[in-house]
N, C-alpha and C. Protein backbone atom coordinates (compact mmCIF):
# COMPACT_ATOMS: atom_id res chain seq x y z
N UNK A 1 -112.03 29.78 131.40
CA UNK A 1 -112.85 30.64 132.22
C UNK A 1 -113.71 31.52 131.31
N UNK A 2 -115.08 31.56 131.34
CA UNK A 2 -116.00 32.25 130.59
C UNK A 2 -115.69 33.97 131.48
N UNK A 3 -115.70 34.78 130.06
CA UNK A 3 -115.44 36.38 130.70
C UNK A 3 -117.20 37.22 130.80
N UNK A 4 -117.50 38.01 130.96
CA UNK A 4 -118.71 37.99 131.17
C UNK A 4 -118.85 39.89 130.65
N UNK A 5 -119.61 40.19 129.76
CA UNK A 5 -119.03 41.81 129.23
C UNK A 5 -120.88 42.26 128.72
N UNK A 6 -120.54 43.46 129.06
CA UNK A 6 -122.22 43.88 128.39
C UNK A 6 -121.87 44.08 127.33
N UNK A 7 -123.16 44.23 126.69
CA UNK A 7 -123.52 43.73 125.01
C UNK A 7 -122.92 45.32 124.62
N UNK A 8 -122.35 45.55 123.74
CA UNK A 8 -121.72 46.83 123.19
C UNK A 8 -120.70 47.78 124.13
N UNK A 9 -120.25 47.01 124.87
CA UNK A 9 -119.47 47.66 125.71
C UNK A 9 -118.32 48.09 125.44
N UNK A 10 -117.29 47.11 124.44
CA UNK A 10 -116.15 47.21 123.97
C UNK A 10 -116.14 48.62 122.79
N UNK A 11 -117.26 49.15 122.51
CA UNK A 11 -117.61 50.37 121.49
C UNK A 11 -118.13 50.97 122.16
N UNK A 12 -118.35 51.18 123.40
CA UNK A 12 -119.39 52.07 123.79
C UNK A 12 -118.13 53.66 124.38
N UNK A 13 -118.84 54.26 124.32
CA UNK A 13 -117.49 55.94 125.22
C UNK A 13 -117.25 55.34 126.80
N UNK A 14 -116.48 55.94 127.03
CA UNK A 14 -116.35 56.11 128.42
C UNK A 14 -117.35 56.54 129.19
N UNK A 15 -118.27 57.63 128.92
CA UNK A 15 -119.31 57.83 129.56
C UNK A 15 -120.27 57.07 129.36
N UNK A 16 -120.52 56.28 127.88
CA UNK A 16 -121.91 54.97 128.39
C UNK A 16 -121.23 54.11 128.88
N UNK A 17 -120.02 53.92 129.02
CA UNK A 17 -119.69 52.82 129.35
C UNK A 17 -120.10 52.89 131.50
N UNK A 18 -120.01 54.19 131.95
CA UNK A 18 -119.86 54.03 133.08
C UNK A 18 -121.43 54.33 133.84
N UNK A 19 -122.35 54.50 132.52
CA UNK A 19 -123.98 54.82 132.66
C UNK A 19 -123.97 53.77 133.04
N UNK A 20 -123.80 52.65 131.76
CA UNK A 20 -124.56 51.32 132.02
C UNK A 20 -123.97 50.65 133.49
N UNK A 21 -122.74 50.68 133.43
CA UNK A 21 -122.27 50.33 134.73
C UNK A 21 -123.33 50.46 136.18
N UNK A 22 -123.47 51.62 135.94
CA UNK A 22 -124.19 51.99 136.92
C UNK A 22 -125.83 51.49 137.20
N UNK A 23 -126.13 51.65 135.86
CA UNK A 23 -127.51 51.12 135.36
C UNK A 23 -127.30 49.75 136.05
N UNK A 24 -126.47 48.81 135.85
CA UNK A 24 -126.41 47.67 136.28
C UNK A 24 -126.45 47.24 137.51
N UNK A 25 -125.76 48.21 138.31
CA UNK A 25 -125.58 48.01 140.03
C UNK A 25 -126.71 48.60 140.35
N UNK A 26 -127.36 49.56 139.84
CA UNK A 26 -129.07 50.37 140.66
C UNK A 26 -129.76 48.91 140.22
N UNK A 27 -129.60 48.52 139.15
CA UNK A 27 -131.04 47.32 139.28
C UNK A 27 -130.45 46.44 139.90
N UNK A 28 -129.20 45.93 140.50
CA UNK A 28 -129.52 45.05 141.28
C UNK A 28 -129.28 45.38 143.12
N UNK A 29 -129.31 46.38 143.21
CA UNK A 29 -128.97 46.69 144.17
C UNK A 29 -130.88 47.24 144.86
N UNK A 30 -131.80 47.88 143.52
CA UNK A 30 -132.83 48.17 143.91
C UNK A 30 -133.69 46.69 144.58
N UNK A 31 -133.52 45.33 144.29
CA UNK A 31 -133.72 44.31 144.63
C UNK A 31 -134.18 44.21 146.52
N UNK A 32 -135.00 43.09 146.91
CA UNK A 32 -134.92 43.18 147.97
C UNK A 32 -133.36 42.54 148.25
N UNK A 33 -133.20 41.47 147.84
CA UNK A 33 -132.04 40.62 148.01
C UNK A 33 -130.62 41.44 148.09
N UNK A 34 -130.84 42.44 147.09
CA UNK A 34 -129.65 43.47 146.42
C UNK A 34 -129.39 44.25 147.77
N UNK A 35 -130.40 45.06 148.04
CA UNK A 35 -130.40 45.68 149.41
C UNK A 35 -129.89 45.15 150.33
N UNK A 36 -129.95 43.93 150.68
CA UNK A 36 -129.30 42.91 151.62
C UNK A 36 -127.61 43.03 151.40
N UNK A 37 -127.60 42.48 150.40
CA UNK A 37 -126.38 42.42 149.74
C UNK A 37 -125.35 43.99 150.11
N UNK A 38 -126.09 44.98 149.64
CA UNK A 38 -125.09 46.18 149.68
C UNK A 38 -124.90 46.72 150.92
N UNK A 39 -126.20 46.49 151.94
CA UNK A 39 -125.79 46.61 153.23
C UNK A 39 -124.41 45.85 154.16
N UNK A 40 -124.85 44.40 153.52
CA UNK A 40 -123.64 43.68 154.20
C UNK A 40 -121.93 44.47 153.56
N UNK A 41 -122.44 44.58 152.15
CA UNK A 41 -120.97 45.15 152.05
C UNK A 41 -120.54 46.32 152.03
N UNK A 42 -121.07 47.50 152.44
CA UNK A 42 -121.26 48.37 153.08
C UNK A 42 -120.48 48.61 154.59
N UNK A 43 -121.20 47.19 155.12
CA UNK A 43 -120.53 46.68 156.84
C UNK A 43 -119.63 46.32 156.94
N UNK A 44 -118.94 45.77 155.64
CA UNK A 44 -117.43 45.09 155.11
C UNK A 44 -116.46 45.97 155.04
N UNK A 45 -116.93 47.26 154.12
CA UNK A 45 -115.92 47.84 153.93
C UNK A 45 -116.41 49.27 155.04
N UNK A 46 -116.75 49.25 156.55
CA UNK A 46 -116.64 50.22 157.53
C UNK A 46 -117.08 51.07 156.74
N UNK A 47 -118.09 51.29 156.22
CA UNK A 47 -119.07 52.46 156.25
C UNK A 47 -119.54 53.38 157.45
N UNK A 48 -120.22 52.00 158.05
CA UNK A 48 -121.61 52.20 159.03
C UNK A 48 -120.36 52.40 160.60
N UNK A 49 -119.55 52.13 160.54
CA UNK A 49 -118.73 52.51 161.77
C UNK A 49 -117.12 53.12 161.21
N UNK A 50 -116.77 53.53 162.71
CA UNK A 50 -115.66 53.84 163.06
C UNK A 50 -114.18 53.31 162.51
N UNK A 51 -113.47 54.07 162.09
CA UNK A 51 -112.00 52.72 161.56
C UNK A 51 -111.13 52.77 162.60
N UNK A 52 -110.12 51.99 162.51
CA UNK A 52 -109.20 51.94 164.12
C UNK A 52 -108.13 51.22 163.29
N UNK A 53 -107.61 51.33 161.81
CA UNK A 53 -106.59 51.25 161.41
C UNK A 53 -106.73 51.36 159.93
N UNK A 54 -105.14 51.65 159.41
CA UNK A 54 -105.15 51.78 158.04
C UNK A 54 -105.57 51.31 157.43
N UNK A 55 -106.06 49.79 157.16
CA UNK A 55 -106.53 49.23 156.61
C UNK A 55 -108.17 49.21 156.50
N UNK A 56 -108.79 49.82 157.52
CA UNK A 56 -110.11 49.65 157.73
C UNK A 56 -110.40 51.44 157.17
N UNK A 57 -110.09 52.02 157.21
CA UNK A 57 -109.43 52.94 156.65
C UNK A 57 -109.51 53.31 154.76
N UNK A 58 -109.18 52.40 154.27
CA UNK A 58 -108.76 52.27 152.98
C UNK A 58 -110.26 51.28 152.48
N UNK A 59 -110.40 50.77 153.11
CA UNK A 59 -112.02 50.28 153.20
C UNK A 59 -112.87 51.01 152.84
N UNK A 60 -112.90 51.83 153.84
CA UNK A 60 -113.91 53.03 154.05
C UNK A 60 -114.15 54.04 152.76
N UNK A 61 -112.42 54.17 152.51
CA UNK A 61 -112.69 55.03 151.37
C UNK A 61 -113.02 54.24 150.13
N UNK A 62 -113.23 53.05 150.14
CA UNK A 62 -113.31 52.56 148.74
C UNK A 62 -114.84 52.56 148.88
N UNK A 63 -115.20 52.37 149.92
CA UNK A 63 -117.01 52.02 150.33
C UNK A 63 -117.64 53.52 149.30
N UNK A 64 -116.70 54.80 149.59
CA UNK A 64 -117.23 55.83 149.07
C UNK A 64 -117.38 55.82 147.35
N UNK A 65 -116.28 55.19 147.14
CA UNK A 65 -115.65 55.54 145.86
C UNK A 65 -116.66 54.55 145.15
N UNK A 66 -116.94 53.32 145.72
CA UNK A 66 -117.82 52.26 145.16
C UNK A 66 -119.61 53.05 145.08
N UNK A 67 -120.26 53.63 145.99
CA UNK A 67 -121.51 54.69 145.93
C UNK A 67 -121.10 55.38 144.44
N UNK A 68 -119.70 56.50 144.60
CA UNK A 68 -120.40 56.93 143.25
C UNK A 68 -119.56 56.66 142.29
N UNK A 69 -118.70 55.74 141.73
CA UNK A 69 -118.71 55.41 140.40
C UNK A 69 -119.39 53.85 139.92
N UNK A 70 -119.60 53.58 141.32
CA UNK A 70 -120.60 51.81 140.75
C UNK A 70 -122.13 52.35 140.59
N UNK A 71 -122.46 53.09 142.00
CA UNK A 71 -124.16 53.01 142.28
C UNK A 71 -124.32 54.35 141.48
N UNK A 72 -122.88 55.34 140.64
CA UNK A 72 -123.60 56.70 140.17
C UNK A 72 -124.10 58.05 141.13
N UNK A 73 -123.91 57.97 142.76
CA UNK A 73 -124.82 58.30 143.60
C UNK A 73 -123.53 59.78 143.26
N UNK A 74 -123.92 60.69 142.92
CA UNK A 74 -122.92 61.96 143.25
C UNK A 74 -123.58 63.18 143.85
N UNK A 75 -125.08 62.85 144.39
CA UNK A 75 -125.32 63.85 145.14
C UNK A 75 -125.46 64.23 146.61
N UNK A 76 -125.14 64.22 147.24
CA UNK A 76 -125.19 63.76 148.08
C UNK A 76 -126.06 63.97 148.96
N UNK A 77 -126.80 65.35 148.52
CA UNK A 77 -127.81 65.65 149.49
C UNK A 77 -128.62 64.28 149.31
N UNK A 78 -128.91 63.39 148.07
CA UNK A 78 -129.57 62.36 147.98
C UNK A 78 -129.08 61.46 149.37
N UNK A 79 -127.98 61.15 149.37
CA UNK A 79 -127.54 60.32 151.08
C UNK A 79 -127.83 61.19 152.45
N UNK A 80 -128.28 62.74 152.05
CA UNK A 80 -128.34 62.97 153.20
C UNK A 80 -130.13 62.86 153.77
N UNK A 81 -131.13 63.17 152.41
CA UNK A 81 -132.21 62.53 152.44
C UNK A 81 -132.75 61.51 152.94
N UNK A 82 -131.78 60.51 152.61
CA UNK A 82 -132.12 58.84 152.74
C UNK A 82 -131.82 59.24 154.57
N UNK A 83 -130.88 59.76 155.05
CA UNK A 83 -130.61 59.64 156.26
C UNK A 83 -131.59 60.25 156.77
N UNK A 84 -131.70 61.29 157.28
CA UNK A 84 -132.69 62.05 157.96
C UNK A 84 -134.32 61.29 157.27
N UNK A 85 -134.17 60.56 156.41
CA UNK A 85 -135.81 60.13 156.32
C UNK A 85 -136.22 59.21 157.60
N UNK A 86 -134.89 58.47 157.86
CA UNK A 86 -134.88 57.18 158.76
C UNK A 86 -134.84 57.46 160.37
N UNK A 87 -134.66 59.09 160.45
CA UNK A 87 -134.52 59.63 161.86
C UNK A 87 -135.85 58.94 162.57
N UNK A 88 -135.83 58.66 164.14
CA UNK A 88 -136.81 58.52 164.36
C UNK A 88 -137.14 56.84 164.53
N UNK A 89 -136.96 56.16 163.62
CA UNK A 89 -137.26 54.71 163.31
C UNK A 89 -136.83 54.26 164.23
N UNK A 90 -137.65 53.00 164.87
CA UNK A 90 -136.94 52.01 165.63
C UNK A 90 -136.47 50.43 164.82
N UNK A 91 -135.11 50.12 165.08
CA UNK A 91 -135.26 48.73 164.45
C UNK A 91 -135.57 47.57 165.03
């Protein structure tokens, strides 16, 4: 099985190590395709709704935990931006 590692990673700190990380999921997530992608899993792990058990639950919180140590996102007024920009919209 081929392992798959960014280039200086095994030397890099803990903190570049979790830049680039991040660096990595914003460019592919800025994508049209990417966007697709994070929405669906987003919908996977009960973001966008309600939970109705432990398990959906434990979802939810990982959905959070995945925003800010994958996507970096720790501000949140930034998610609350993105929301209220979309007020209004019809889909």
């Amino acid at each position: 099985m081929h392992e798959f590692k960014l280039p200086g990673y095994d030397r890099a700190t803990t903190d570049k190590k979790k830049k680039e990380i991040n660096r990595l999921f914003q460019s592919i997530f800025m994508t049209t395709e990417g966007k697709i992608c994070l929405n669906i899993l987003l919908s996977d792990l009960r973001f966008f709704r309600p939970c109705e058990s432990v398990e959906e639950k434990a979802l939810s919180e990982y959905a959070k935990v995945f925003l800010r140590e994958r996507l970096g996102i720790e501000n949140t007024s930034v998610i609350t931006d993105a929301i209220i920009s979309t007020l209004g919209e019809k889909e």
